[in-house]
N, C-alpha and C. Protein backbone atom coordinates (compact mmCIF):
# COMPACT_ATOMS: atom_id res chain seq x y z
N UNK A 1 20.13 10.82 31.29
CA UNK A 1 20.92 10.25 30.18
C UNK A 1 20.54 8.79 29.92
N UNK A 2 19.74 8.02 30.85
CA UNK A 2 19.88 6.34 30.73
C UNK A 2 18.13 6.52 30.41
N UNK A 3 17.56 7.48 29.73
CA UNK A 3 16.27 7.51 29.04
C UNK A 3 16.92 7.37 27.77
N UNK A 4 17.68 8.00 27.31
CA UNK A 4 17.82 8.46 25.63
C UNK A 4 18.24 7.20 24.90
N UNK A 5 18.95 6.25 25.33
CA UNK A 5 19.28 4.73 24.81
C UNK A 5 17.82 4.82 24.42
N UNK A 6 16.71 4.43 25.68
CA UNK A 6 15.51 3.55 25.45
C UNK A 6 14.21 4.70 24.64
N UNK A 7 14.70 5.59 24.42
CA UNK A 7 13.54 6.57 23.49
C UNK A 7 14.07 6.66 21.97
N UNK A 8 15.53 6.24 21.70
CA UNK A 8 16.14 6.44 20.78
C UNK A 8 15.29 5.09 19.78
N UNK A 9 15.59 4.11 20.57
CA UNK A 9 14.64 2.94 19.52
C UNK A 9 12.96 3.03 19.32
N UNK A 10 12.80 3.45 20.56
CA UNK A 10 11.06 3.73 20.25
C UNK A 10 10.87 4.62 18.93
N UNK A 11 11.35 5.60 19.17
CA UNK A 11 11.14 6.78 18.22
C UNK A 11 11.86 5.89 16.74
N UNK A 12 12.48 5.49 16.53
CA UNK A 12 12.91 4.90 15.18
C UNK A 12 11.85 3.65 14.82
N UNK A 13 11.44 2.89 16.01
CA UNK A 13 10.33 2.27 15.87
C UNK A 13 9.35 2.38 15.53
N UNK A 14 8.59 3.53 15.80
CA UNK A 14 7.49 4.67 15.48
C UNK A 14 7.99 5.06 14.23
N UNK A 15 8.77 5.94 13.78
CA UNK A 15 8.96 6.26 12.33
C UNK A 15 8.41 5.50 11.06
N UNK A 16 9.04 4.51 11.39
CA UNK A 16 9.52 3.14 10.69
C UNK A 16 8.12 2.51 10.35
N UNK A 17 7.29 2.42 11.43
CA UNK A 17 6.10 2.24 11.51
C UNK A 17 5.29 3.23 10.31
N UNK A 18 5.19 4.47 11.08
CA UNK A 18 4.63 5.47 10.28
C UNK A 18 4.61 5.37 8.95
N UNK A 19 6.47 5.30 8.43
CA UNK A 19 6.82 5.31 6.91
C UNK A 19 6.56 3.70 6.42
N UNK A 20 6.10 2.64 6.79
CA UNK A 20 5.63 1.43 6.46
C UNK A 20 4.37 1.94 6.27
N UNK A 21 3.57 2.30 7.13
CA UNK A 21 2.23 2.27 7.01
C UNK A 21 1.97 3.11 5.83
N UNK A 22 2.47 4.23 5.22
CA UNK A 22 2.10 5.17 4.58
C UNK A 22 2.91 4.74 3.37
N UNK A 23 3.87 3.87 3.19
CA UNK A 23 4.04 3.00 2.16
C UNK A 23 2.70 1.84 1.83
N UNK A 24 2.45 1.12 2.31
CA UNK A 24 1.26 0.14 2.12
C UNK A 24 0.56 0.94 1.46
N UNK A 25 -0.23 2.57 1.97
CA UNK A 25 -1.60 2.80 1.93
C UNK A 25 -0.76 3.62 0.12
N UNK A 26 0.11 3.57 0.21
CA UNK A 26 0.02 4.40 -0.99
C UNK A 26 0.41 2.66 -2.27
N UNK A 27 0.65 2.16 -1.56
CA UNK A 27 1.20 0.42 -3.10
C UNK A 27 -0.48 0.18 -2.77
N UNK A 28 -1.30 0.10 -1.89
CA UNK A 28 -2.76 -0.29 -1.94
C UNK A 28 -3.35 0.65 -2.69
N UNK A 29 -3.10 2.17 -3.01
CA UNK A 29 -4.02 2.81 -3.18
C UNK A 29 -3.51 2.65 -5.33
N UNK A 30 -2.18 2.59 -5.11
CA UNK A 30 -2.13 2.33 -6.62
C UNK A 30 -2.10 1.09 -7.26
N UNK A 31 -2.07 0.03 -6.62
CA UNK A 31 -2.49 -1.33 -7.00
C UNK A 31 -4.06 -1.22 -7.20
N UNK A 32 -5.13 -0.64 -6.79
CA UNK A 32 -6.00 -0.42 -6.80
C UNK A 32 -6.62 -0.07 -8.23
N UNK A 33 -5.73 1.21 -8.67
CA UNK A 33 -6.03 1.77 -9.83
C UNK A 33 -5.60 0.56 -10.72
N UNK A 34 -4.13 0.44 -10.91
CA UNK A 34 -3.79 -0.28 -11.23
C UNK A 34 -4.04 -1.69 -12.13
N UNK A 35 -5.05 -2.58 -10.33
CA UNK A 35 -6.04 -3.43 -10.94
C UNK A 35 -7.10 -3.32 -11.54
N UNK A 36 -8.06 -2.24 -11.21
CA UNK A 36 -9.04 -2.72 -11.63
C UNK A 36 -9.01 -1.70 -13.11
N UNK A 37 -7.72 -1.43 -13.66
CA UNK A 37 -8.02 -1.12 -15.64
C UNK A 37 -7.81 -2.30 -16.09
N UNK A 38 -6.60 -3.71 -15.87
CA UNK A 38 -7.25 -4.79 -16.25
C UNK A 38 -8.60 -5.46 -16.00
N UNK A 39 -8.73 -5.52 -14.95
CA UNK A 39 -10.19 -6.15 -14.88
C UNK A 39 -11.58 -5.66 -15.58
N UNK A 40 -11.02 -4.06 -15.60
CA UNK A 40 -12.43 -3.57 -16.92
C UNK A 40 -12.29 -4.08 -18.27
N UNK A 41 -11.04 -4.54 -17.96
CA UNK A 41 -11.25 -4.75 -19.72
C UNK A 41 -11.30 -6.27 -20.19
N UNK A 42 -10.83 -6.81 -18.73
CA UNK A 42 -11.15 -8.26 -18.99
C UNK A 42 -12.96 -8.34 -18.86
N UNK A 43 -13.23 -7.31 -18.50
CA UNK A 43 -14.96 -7.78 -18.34
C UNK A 43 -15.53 -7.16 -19.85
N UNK A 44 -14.78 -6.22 -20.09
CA UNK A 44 -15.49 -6.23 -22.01
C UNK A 44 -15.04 -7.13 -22.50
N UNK A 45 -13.97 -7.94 -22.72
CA UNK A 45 -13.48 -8.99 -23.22
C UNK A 45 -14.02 -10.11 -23.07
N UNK A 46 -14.77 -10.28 -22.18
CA UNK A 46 -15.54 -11.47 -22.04
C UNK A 46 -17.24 -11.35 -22.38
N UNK A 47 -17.39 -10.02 -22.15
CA UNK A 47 -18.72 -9.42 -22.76
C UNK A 47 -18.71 -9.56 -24.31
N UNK A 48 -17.59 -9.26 -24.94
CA UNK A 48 -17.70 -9.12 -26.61
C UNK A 48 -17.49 -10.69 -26.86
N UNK A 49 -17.06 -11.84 -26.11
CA UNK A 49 -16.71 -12.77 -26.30
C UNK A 49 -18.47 -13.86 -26.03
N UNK A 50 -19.10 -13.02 -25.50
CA UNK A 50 -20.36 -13.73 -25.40
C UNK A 50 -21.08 -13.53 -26.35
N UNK A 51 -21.06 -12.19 -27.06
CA UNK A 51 -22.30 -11.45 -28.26
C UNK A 51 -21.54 -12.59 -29.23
């Protein structure tokens, strides 16, 4: 019984972890998209701005 106190926080620790990490990889993976449709178009925009 004087395990389950100290596995009870690990394991919520670990979760927590898990569901952070797999939050990041998914705001990185759509910040990604995200950024780089402005940046294509800031690079024609500066392309049509040179012709």
């Amino acid at each position: 019984m004087r395990d389950s106190p100290n596995k009870a926080p690990l394991t919520s620790i670990y979760n927590s972890a898990l569901f952070l990490f797999k939050v990041h990889s998914w705001v990185e993976s759509t910040a990604n998209t995200s950024v780089s449709i402005p940046y294509i178009s800031n690079e024609t925009i500066v392309k049509s701005d040179d012709s």
